[in-house]
Protein backbone atom coordinates (compact mmCIF):
# COMPACT_ATOMS: atom_id res chain seq x y z
CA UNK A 1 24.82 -4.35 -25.56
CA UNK A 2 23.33 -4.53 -22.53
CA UNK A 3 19.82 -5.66 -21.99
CA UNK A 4 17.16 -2.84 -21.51
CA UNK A 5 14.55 -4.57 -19.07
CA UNK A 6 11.07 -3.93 -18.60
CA UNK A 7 10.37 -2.54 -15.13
CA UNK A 8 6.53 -3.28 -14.80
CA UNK A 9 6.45 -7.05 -16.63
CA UNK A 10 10.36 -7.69 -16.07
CA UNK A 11 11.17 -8.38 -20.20
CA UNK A 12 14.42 -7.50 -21.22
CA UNK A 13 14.89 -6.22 -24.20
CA UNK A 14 18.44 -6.24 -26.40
CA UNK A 15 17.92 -3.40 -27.97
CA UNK A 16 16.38 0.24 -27.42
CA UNK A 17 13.96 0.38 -29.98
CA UNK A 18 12.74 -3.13 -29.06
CA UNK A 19 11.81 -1.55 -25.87
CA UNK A 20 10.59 1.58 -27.25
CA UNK A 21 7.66 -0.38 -29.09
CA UNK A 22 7.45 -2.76 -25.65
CA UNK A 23 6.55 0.51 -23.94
CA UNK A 24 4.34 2.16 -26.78
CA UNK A 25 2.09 -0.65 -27.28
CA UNK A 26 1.60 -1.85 -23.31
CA UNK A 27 2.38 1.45 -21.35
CA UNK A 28 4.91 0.21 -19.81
CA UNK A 29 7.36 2.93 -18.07
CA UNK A 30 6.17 5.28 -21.01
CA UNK A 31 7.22 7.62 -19.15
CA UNK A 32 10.55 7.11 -19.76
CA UNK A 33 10.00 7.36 -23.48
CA UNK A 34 9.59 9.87 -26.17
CA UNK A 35 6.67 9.30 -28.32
CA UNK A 36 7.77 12.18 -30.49
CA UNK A 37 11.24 11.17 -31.06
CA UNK A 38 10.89 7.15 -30.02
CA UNK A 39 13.90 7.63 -27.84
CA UNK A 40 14.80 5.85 -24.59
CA UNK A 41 15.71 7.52 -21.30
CA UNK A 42 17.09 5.29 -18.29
CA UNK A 43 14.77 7.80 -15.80
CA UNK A 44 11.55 9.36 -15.96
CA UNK A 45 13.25 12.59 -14.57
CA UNK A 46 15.79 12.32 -18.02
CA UNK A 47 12.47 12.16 -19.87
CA UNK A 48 11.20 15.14 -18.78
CA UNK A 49 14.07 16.58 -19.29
CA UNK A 50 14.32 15.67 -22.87
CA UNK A 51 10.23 17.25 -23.29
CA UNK A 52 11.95 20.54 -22.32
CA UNK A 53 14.83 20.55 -24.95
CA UNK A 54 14.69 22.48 -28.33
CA UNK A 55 15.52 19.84 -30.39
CA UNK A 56 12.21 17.63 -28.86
CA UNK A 57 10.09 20.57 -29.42
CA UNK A 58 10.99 21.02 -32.66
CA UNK A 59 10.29 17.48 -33.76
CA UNK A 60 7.20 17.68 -32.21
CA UNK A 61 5.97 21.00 -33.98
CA UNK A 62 7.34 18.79 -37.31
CA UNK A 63 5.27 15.90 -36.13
CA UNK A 64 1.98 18.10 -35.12
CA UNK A 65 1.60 19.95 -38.97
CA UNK A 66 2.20 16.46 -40.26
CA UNK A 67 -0.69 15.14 -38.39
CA UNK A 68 -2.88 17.86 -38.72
CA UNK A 69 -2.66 16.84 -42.81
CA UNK A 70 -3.26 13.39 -42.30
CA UNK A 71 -6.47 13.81 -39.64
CA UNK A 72 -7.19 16.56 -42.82
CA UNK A 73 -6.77 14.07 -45.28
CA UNK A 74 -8.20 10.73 -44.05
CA UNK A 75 -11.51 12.65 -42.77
CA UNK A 76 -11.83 13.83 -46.72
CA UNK A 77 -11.22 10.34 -47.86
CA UNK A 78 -13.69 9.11 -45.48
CA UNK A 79 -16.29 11.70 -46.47
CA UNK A 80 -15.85 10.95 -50.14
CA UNK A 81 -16.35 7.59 -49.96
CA UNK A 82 -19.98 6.06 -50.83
CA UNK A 83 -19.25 2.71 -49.02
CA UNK A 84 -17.67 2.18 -45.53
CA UNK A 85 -17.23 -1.05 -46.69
CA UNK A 86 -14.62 0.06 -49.38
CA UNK A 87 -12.39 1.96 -46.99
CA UNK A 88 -12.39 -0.66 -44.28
CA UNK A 89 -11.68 -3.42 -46.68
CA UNK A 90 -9.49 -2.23 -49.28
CA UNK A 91 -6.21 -1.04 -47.87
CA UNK A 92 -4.85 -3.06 -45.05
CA UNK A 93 -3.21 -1.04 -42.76
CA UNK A 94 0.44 -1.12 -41.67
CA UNK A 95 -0.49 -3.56 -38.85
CA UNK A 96 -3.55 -5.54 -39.69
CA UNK A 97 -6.83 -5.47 -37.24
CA UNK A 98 -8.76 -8.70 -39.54
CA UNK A 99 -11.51 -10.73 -38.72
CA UNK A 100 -13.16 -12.98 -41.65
CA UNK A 101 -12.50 -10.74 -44.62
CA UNK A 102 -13.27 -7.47 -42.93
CA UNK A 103 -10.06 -5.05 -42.12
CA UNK A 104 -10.36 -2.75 -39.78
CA UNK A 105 -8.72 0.61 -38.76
CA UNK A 106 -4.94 0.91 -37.63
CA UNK A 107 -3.67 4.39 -35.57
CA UNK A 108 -0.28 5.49 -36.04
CA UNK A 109 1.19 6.29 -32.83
CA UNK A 110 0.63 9.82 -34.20
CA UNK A 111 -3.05 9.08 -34.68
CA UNK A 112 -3.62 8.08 -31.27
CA UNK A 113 -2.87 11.14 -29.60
CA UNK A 114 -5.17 12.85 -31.42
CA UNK A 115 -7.96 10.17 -30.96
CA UNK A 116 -7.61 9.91 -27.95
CA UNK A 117 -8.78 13.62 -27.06
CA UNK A 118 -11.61 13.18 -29.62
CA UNK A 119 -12.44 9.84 -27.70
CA UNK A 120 -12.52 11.76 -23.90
CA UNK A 121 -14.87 14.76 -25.52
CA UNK A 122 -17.65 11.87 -26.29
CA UNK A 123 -17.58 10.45 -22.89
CA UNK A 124 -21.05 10.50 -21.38
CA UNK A 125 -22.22 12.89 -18.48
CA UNK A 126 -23.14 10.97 -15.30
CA UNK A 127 -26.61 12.66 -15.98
CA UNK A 128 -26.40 10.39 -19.08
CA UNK A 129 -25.25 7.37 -17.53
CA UNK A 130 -27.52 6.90 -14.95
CA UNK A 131 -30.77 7.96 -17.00
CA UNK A 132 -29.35 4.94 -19.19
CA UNK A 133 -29.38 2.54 -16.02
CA UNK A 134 -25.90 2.96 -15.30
CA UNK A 135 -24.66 1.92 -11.61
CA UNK A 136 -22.96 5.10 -10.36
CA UNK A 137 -23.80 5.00 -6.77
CA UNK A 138 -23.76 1.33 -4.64
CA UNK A 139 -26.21 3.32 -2.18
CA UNK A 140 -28.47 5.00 -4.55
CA UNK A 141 -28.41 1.88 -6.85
CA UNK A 142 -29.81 2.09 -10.49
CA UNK A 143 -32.64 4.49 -11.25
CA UNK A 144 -34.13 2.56 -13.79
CA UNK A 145 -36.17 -0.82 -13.40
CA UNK A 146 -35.29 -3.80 -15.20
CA UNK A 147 -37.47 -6.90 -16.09
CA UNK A 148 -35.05 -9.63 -15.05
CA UNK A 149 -32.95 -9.77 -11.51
CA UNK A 150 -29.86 -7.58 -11.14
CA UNK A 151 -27.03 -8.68 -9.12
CA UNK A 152 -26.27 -7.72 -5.70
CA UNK A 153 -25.61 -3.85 -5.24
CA UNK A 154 -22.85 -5.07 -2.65
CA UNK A 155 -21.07 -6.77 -5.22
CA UNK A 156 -20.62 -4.00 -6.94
CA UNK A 157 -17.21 -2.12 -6.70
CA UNK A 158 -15.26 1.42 -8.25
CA UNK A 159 -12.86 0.74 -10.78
CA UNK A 160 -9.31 1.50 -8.48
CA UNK A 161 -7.68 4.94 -8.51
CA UNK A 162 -5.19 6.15 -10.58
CA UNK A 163 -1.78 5.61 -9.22
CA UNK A 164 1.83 6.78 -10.31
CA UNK A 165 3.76 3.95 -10.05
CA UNK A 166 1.28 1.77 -12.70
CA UNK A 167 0.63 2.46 -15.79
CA UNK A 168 -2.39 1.72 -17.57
CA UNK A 169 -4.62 1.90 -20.54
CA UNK A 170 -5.68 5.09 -21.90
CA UNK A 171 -8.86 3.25 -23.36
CA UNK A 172 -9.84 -0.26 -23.64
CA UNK A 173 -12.72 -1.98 -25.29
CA UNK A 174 -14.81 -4.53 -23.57
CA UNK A 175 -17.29 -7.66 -24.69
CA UNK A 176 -18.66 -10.04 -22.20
CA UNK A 177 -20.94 -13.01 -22.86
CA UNK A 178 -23.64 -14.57 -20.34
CA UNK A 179 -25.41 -17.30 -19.90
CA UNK A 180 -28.85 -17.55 -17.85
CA UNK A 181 -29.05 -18.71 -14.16
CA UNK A 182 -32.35 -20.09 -12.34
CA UNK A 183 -33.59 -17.00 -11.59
CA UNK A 184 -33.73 -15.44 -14.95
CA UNK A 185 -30.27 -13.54 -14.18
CA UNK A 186 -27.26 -13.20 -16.23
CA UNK A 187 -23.86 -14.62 -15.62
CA UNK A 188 -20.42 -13.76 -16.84
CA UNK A 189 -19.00 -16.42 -18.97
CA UNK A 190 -16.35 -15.36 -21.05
CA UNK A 191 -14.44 -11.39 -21.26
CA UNK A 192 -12.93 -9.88 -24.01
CA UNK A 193 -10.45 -6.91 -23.53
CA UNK A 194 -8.59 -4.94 -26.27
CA UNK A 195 -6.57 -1.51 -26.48
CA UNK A 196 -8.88 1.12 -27.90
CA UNK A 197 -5.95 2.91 -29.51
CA UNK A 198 -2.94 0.41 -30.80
CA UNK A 199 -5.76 -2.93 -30.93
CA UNK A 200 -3.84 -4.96 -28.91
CA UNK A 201 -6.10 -8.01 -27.44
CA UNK A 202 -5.29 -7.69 -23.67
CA UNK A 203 -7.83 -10.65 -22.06
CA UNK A 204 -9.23 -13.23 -24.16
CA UNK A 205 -10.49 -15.46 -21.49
CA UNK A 206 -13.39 -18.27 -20.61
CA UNK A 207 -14.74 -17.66 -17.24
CA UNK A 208 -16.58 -20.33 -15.29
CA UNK A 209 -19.63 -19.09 -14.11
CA UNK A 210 -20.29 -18.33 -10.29
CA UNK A 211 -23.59 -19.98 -10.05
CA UNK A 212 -25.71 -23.00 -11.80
CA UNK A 213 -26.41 -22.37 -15.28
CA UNK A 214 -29.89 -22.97 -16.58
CA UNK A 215 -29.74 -21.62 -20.61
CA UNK A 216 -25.85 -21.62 -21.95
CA UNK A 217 -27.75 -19.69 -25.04
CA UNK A 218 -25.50 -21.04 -27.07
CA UNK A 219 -26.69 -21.12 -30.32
CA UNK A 220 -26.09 -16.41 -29.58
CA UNK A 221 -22.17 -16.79 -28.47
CA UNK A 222 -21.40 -20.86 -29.35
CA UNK A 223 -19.82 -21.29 -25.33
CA UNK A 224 -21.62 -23.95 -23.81
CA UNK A 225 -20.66 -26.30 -20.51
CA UNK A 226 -18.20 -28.81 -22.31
CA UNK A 227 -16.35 -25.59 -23.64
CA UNK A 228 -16.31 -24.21 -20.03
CA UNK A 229 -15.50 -27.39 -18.77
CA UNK A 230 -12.81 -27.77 -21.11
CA UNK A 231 -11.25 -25.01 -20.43
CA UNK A 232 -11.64 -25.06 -16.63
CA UNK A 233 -9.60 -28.56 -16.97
CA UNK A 234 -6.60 -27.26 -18.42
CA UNK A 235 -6.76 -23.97 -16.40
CA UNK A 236 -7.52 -21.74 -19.27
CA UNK A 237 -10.15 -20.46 -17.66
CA UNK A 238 -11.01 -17.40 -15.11
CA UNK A 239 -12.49 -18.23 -11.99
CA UNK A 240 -16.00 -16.33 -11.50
CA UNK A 241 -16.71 -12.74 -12.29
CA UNK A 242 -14.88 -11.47 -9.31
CA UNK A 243 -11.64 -13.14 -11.10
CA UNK A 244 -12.40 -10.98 -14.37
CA UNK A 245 -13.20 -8.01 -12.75
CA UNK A 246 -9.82 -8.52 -11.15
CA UNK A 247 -8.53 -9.61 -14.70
CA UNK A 248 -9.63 -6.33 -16.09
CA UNK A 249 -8.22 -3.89 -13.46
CA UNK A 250 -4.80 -4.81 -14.19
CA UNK A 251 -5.35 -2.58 -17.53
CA UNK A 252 -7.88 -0.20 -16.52
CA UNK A 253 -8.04 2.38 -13.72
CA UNK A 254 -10.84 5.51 -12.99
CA UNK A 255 -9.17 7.58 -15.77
CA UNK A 256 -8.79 4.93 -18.48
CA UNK A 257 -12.21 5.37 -20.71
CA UNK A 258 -14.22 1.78 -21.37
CA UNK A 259 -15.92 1.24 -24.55
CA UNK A 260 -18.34 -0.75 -26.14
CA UNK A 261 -21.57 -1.17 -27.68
CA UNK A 262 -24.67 -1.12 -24.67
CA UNK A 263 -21.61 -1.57 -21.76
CA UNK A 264 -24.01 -1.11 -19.27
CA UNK A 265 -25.02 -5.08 -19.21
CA UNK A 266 -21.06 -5.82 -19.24
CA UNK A 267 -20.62 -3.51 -16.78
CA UNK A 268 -23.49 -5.93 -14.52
CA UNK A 269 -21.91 -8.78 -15.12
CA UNK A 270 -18.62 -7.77 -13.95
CA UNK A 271 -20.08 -5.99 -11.31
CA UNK A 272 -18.12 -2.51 -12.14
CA UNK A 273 -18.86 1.17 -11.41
CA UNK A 274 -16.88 3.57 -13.71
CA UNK A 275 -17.29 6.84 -15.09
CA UNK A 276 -15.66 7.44 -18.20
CA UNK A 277 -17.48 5.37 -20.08
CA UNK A 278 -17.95 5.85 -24.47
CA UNK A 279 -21.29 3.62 -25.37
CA UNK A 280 -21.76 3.24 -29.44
CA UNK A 281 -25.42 2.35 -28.78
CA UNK A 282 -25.84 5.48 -26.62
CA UNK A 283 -23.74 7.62 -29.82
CA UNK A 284 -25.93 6.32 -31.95
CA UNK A 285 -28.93 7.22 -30.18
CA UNK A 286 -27.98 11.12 -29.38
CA UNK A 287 -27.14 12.01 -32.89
CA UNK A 288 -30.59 10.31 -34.06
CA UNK A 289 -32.57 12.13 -31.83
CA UNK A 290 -30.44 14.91 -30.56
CA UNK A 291 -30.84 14.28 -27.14
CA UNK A 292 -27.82 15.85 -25.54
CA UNK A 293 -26.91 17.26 -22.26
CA UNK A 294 -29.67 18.10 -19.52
CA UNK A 295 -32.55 17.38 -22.32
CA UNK A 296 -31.39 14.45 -22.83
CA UNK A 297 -33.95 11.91 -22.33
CA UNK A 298 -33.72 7.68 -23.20
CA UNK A 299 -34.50 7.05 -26.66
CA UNK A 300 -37.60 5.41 -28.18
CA UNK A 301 -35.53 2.89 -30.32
CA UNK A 302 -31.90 1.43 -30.22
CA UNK A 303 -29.85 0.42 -33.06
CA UNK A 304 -28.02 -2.45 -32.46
CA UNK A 305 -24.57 -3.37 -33.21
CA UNK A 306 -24.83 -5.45 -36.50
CA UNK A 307 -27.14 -2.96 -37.90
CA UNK A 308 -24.94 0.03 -37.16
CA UNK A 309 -22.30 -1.88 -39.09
CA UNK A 310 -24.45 -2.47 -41.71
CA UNK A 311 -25.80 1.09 -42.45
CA UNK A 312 -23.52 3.44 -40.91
CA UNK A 313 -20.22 1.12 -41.75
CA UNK A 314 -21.06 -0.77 -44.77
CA UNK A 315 -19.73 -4.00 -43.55
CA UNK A 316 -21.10 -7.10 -42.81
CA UNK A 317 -20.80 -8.92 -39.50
CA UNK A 318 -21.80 -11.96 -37.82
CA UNK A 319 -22.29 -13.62 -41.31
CA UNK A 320 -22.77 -17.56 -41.84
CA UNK A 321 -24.77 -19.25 -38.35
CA UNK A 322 -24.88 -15.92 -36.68
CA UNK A 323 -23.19 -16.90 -33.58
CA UNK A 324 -21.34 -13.94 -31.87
CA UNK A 325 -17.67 -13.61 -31.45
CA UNK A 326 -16.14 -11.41 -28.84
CA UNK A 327 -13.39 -10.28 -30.89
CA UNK A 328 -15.44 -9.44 -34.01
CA UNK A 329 -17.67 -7.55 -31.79
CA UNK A 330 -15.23 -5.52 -30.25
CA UNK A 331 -13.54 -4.56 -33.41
CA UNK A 332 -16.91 -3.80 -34.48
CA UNK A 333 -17.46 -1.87 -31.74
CA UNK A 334 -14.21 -0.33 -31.66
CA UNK A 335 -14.99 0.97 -35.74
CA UNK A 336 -18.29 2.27 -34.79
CA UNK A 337 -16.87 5.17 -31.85
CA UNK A 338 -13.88 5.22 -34.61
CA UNK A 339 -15.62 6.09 -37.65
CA UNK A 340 -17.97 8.96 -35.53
CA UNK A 341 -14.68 10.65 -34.75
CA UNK A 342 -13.10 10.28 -37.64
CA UNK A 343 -15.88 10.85 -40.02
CA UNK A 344 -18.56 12.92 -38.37
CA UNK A 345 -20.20 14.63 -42.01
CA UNK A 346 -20.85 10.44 -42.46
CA UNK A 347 -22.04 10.25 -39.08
CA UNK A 348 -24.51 12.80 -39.24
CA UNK A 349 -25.62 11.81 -42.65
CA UNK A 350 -26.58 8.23 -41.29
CA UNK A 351 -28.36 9.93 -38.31
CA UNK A 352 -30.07 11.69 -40.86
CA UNK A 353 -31.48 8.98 -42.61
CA UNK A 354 -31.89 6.94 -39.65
CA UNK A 355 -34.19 9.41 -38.49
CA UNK A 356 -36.46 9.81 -41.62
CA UNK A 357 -36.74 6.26 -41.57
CA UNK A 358 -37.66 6.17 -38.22
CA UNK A 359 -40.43 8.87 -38.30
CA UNK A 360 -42.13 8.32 -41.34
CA UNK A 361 -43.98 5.35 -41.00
CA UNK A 362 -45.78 7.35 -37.99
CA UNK A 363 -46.39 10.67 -40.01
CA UNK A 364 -48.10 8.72 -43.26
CA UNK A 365 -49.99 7.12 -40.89
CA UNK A 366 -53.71 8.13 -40.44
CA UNK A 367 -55.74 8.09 -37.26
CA UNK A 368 -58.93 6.01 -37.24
CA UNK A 369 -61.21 6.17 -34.97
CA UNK A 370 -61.35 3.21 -32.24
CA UNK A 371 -65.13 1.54 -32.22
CA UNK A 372 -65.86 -0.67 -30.01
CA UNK A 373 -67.38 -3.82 -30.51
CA UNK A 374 -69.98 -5.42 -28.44
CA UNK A 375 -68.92 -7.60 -25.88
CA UNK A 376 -70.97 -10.76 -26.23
CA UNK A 377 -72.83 -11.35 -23.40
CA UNK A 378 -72.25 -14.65 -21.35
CA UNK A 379 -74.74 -16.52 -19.47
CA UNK A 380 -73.11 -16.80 -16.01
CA UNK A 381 -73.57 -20.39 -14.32
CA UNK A 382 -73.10 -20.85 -10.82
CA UNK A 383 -69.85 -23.08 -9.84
CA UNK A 384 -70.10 -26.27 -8.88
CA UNK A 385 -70.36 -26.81 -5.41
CA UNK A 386 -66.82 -28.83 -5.14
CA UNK A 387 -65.78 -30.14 -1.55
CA UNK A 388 -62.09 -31.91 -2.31
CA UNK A 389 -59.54 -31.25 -4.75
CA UNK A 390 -60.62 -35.02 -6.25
CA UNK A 391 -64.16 -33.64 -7.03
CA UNK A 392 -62.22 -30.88 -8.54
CA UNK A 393 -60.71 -33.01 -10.66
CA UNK A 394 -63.48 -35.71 -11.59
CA UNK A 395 -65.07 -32.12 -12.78
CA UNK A 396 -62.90 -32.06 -15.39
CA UNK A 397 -63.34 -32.68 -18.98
CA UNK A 398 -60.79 -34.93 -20.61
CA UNK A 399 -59.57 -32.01 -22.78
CA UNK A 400 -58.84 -29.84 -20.33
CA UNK A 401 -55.12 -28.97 -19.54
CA UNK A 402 -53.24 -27.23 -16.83
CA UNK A 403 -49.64 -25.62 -16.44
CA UNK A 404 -47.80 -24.55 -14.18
CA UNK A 405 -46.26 -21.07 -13.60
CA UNK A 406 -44.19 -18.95 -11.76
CA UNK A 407 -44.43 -15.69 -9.87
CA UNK A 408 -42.57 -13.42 -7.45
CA UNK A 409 -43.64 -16.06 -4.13
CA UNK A 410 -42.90 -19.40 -5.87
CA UNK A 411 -45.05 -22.01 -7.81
CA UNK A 412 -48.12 -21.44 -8.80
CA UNK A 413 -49.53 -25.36 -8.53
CA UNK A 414 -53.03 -27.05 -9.79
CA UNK A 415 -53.75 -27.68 -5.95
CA UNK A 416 -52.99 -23.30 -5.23
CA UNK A 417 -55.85 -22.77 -8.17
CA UNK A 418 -58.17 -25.14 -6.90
CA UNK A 419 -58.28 -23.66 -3.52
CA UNK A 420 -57.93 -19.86 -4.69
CA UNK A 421 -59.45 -19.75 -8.08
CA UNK A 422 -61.48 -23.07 -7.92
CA UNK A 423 -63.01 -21.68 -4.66
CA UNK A 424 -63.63 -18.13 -6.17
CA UNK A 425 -60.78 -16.82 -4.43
CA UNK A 426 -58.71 -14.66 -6.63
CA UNK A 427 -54.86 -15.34 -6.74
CA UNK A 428 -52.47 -12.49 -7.28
């Protein structure tokens, strides 16, 4: 038989349903191909055609009370269930999502459909997104301060627009680790991409960092400069953030929705504006305090990703030295949105607790009354009358010790004290 090729990656496949799953898990030319019936068209236009027909439309109203059941049935088996941990870990599915001796959740192509609606209806308002620091608008730049240095608002660029001849993810899930630059500032250093829907890793890449790297920090994510290096040698590596941003486009475009847990700092470091954005952190966060929609205002706490998977999921991750891996937290990630659509009775319930235990510390507490202590009173002695930094210094009592700091115009020297603070000049 003749070989059925690929026309976006240019495989050729020998046999129609080889190319059917090609196109089902990648996108590839899915429009010519049924996901109702799994059937293979040579045309887009012979697609459409087949939608139309009464035997497609049959299957599909087969396919639709079928689905309806199992959405029915796993939600009930979900609510049921006294430990997450039990129903993530004790039947695999079909195709297994593993990391260490946690499995996580498989869609049916059936299933994904369905998600997929439930996964555009939690995307977050641009109200939302911005109040959360969220880059929507190069000109307007964030409205929210941060302590350490954001990158350039130049560098900053839309996700591209949809366009018909390219297909691309319906939703994706995205880690990225940094590492710490002179100026207190992250930088990218490694991207990890999967399919939201069918799990399929799509980037899984080192990236060598733009500028000079002062803290690798890695005892959080284990990637530190020989790794980098490594990699970089033997061209396994992405070539600055600009590269992954790149690297990541070929997936996504302004419809596909991006997911992860707090996305906004991955969203920095890749120097990305999008819209359609699903943040766990930010889930998390609106059911606890029910802070939706125009009252929504940004949260007094944040519940982090390991401890989400420990009370809401019942699974355990990051175990042994701690150290963070991009794959276990997307699939961690991934479960987290999953599991809210899926199960939203557990959802609520673990809201529910979460915020019990979050008020009730304050409401048993009582209110004392602040008295104020005397201030002891110090004799004040004039300064020495000091005319060189060297009688400054033969001043000085052996024990006494000076350090340098930092602040927004530079160093802060011994000589820059002696001559503003020494001389009773104060230095701000």
């Amino acid at each position: 038989m003749a070989p059925f090729p690929c026309g976006v990656c240019k495989k050729k496949f020998n046999t129609r349903p080889r190319i059917i799953s090609h196109a089902l898990e990648t996108g590839h030319n899915a429009n010519q191909c049924c996901r109702v019936c799994l059937r293979w068209f040579k045309s887009a236009s012979a697609s459409a055609d087949h939608a139309k027909s009464a035997g497609h439309l049959e299957e599909e109203a087969k396919q639709s009370q079928s689905l309806s059941a199992t959405v029915t049935d796993s939600k009930k088996t979900l609510t049921d269930a006294t430990d997450s941990k039990e129903i993530l870990t004790n039947a695999p599915p079909p195709v297994q999502l593993q990391f260490g001796d946690v499995y996580y959740t498989c869609l049916t192509h059936q299933q994904q459909d369905e998600v997929f609606n439930q996964l555009s209806a939690k995307c977050h308002s641009a109200e939302i997104l911005e109040k959360e620091g969220y880059i929507l608008d190069v000109e307007k730049g964030p409205t929210t301060k941060k302590q350490k240095p954001r990158p350039s608002l130049a560098d900053f660029q839309q996700t591209p627009p949809i366009r018909p001849a390219t297909i691309k993810r319906r939703a994706v899930v995205v880690d990225c680790e940094m590492a710490e630059t002179f100026d207190g500032s992250d930088e990218l250093i490694s991207l990890y991409v999967m399919d939201f829907l069918t799990g399929e890793t799509l980037i899984d890449s080192l990236v060598i960092p733009s500028r000079p790297i002062t803290d690798w920090r890695a005892k959080i994510h284990g990637i530190d400069a020989t790794i980098v290096s490594e990699a970089a040698t033997h061209q396994n590596a992405l070539h600055g953030w600009a590269a992954a941003r790149e690297e990541l486009w070929k997936h996504v475009d302004e419809s596909t929705i991006l997911v992860g847990q707090s996305i906004l700092f991955d969203f920095e470091a890749l120097r990305l504006i999008h819209m359609r954005v699903v943040d766990s952190a930010i889930l998390a966060s609106e059911a606890v305090f029910n802070n939706k929609g125009k009252k929504y205002r940004k949260p007094r706490r944040r519940w982090g990703l390991q401890e989400l998977c420990e009370k809401f999921l019942g699974i355990q991750i990051r175990n042994g030295d701690g150290i963070h891996s991009n794959m276990e937290d997307v699939l961690a990630a991934r479960e987290v949105v999953l599991q809210c659509l899926l199960k939203p009775e557990h959802f609520k319930d673990w809201a529910d607790k979460a915020r019990e235990d979050f008020w009730k510390p304050k409401e048993g507490r009582k209110k004392k009354k602040k008295t104020k202590e005397p201030t002891p009173q110090i004799a004040k002695q004039a300064a020495p009358a000091l005319e060189t930094i060297e009688d400054f210094y033969d001043s000085l009592d052996d024990d006494d010790i000076f350090y340098d700091c930092e602040d927004a115009r530079g160093f802060y020297t011994e000589r820059d004290w002696f001559i503003n603070v020494g001389a009773g000049i104060p230095y701000y």
